[in-house]
C-alpha atoms as a PDB file:
ATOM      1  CA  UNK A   1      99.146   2.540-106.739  1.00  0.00           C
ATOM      2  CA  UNK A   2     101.588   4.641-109.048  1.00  0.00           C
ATOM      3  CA  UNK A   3     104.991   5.307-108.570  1.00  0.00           C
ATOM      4  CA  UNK A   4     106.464   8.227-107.544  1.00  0.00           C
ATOM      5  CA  UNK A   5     110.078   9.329-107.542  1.00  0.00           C
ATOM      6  CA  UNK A   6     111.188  12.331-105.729  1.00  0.00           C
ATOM      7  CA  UNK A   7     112.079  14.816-107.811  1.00  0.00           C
ATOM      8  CA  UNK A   8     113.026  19.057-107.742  1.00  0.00           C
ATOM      9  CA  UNK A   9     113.085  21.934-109.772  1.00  0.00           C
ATOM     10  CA  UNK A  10     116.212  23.366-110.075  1.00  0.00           C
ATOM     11  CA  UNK A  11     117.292  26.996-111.968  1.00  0.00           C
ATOM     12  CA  UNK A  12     120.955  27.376-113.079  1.00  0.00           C
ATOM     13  CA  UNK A  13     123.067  29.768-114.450  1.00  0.00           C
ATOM     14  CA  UNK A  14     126.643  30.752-116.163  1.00  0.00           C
ATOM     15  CA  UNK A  15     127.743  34.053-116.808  1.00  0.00           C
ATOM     16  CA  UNK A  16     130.948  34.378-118.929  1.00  0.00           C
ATOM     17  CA  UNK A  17     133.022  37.104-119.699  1.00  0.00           C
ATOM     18  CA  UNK A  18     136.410  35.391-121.240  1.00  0.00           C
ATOM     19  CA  UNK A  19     137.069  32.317-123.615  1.00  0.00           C
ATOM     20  CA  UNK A  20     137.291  30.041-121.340  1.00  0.00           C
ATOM     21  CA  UNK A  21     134.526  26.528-121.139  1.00  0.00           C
ATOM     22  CA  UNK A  22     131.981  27.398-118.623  1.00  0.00           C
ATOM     23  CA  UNK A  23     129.999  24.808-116.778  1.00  0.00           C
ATOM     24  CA  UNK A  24     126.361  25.971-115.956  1.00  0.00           C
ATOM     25  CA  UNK A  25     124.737  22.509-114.855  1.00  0.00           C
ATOM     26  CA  UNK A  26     125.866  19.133-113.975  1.00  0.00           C
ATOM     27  CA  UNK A  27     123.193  16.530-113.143  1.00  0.00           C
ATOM     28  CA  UNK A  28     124.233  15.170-109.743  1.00  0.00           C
ATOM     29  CA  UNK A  29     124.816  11.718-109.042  1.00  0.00           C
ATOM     30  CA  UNK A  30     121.640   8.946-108.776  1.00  0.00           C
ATOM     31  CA  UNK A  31     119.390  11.563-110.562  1.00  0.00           C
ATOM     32  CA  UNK A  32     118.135  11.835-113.880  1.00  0.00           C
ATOM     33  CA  UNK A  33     117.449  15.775-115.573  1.00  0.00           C
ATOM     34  CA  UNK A  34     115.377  16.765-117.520  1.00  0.00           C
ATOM     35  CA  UNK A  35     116.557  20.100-118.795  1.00  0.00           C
ATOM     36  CA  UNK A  36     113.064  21.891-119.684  1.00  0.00           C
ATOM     37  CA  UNK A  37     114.223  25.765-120.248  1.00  0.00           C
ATOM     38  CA  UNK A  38     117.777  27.712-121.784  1.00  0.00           C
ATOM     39  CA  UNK A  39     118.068  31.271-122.288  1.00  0.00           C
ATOM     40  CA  UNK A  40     121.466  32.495-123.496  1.00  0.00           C
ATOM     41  CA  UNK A  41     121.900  36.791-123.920  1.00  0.00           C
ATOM     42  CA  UNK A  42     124.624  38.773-125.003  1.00  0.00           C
ATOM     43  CA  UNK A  43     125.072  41.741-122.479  1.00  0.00           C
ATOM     44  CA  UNK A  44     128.197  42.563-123.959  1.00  0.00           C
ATOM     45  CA  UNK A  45     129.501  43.050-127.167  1.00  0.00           C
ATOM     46  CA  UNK A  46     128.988  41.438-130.407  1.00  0.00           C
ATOM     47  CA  UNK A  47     130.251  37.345-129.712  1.00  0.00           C
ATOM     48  CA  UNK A  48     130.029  33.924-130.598  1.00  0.00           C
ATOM     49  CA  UNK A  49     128.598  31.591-128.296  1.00  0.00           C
ATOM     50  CA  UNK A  50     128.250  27.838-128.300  1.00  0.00           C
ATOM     51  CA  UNK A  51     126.152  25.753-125.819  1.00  0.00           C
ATOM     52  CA  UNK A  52     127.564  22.097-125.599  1.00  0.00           C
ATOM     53  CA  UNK A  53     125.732  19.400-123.735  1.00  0.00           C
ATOM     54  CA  UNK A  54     128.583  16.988-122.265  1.00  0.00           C
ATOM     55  CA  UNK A  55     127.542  13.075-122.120  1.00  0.00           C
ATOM     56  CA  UNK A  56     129.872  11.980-119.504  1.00  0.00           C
ATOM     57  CA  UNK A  57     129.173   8.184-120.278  1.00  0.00           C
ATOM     58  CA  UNK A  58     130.210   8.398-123.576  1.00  0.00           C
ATOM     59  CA  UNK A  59     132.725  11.241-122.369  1.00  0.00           C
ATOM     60  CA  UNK A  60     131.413  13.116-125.553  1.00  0.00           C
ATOM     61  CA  UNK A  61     130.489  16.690-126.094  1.00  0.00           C
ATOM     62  CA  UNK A  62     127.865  17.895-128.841  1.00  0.00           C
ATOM     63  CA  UNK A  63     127.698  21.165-129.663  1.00  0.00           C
ATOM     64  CA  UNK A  64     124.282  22.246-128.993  1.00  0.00           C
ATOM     65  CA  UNK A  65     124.473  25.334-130.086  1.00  0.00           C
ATOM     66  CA  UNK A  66     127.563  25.847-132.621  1.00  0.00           C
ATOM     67  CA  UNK A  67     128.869  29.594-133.319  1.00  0.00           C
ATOM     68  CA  UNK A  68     125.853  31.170-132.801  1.00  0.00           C
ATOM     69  CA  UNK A  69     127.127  35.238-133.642  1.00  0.00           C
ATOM     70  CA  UNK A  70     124.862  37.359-131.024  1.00  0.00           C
ATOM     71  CA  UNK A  71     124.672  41.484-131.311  1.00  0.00           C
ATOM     72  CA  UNK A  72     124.415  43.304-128.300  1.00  0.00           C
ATOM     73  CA  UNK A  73     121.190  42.331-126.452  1.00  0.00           C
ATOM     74  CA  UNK A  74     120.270  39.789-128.677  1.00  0.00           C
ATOM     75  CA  UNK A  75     119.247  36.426-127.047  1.00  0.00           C
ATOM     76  CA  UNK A  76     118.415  32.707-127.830  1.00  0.00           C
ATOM     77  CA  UNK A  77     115.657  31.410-126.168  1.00  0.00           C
ATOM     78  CA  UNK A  78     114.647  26.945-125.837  1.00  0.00           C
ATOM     79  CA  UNK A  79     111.839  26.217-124.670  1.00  0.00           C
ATOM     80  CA  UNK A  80     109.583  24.218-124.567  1.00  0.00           C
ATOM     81  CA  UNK A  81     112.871  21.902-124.764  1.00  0.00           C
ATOM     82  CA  UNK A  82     113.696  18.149-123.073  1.00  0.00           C
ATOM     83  CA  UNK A  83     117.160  17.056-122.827  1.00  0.00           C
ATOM     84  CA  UNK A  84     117.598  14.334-120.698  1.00  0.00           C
ATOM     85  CA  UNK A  85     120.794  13.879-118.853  1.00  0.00           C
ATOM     86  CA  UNK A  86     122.263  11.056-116.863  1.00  0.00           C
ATOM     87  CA  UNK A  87     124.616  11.814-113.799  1.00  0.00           C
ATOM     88  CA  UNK A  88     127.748  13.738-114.684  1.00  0.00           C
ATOM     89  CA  UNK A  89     126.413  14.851-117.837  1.00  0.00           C
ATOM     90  CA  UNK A  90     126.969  18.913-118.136  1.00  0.00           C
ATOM     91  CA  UNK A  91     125.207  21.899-119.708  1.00  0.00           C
ATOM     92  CA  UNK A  92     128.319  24.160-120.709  1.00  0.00           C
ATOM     93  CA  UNK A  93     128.829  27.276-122.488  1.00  0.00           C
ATOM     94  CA  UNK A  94     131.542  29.149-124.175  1.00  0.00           C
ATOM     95  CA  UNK A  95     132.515  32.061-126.304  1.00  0.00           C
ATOM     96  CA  UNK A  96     134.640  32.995-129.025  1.00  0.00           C
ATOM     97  CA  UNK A  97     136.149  36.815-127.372  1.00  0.00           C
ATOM     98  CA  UNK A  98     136.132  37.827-124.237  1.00  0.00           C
ATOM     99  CA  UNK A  99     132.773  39.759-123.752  1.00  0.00           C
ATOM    100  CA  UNK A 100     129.609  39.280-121.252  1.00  0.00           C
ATOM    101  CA  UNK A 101     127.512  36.016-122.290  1.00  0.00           C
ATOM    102  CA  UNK A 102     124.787  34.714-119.893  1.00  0.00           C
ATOM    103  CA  UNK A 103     122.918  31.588-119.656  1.00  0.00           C
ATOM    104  CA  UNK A 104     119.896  30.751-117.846  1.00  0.00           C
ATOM    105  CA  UNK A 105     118.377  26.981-117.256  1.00  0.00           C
ATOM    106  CA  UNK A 106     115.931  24.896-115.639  1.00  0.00           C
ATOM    107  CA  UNK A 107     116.089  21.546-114.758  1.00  0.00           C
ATOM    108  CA  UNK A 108     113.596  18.698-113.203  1.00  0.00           C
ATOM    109  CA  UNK A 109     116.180  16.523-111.270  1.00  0.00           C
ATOM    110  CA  UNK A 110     114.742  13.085-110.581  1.00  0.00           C
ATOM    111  CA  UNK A 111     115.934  10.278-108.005  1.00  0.00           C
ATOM    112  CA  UNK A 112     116.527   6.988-109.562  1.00  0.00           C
ATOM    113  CA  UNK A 113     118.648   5.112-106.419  1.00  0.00           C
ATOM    114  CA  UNK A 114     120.090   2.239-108.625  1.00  0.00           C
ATOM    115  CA  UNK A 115     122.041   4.534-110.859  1.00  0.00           C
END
């Protein structure tokens, strides 16, 4: 018999429009995510962007996605991607002038009880 751990699919979002850090995910507490899908556009005008993936066990934040300079309409798409975060880790995003930045995300959340 296998087993299984309930788990859900879970869409998230951010939508920035000043210079301040955004947070577009956080992987609740006793879960595990899997973060399968990002998809950051520039609706505004030209900007910098950076995507930083927050380990909150190390309290640590990579920058994903460094100064990433995006012209009008131009996007940056992951996927097929798998970052695996542990509860209180965050998906975060953040630009260099105020503008009109969007991120989109999907996440597997799984339900590990002993965490």
């Amino acid at each position: 018999m296998a087993l299984v751990r309930p788990s859900r699919n879970k869409s998230f979002w951010a939508d920035v429009q000043d210079t301040t850090l955004h947070t577009a995910y956080t992987c609740p507490p006793n879960c595990s995510a899997e973060i399968v899908f990002l998809h950051v556009i520039n609706a505004g005008l030209n900007n910098t962007v950076s995507v930083k993936w927050y380990i909150a066990a190390d309290s640590y934040t990579s920058n994903f996605v460094g100064g990433k300079n995006l012209n009008t309409s131009e996007f940056q798409t992951f996927s097929p991607i798998r970052l695996f975060l542990a509860p209180g880790d965050m998906i975060q995003l953040q630009t260099t002038s105020a503008g009109h930045m969007d991120l989109i995300g999907s996440a597997v959340e799984t339900f590990v009880p002993n965490q």
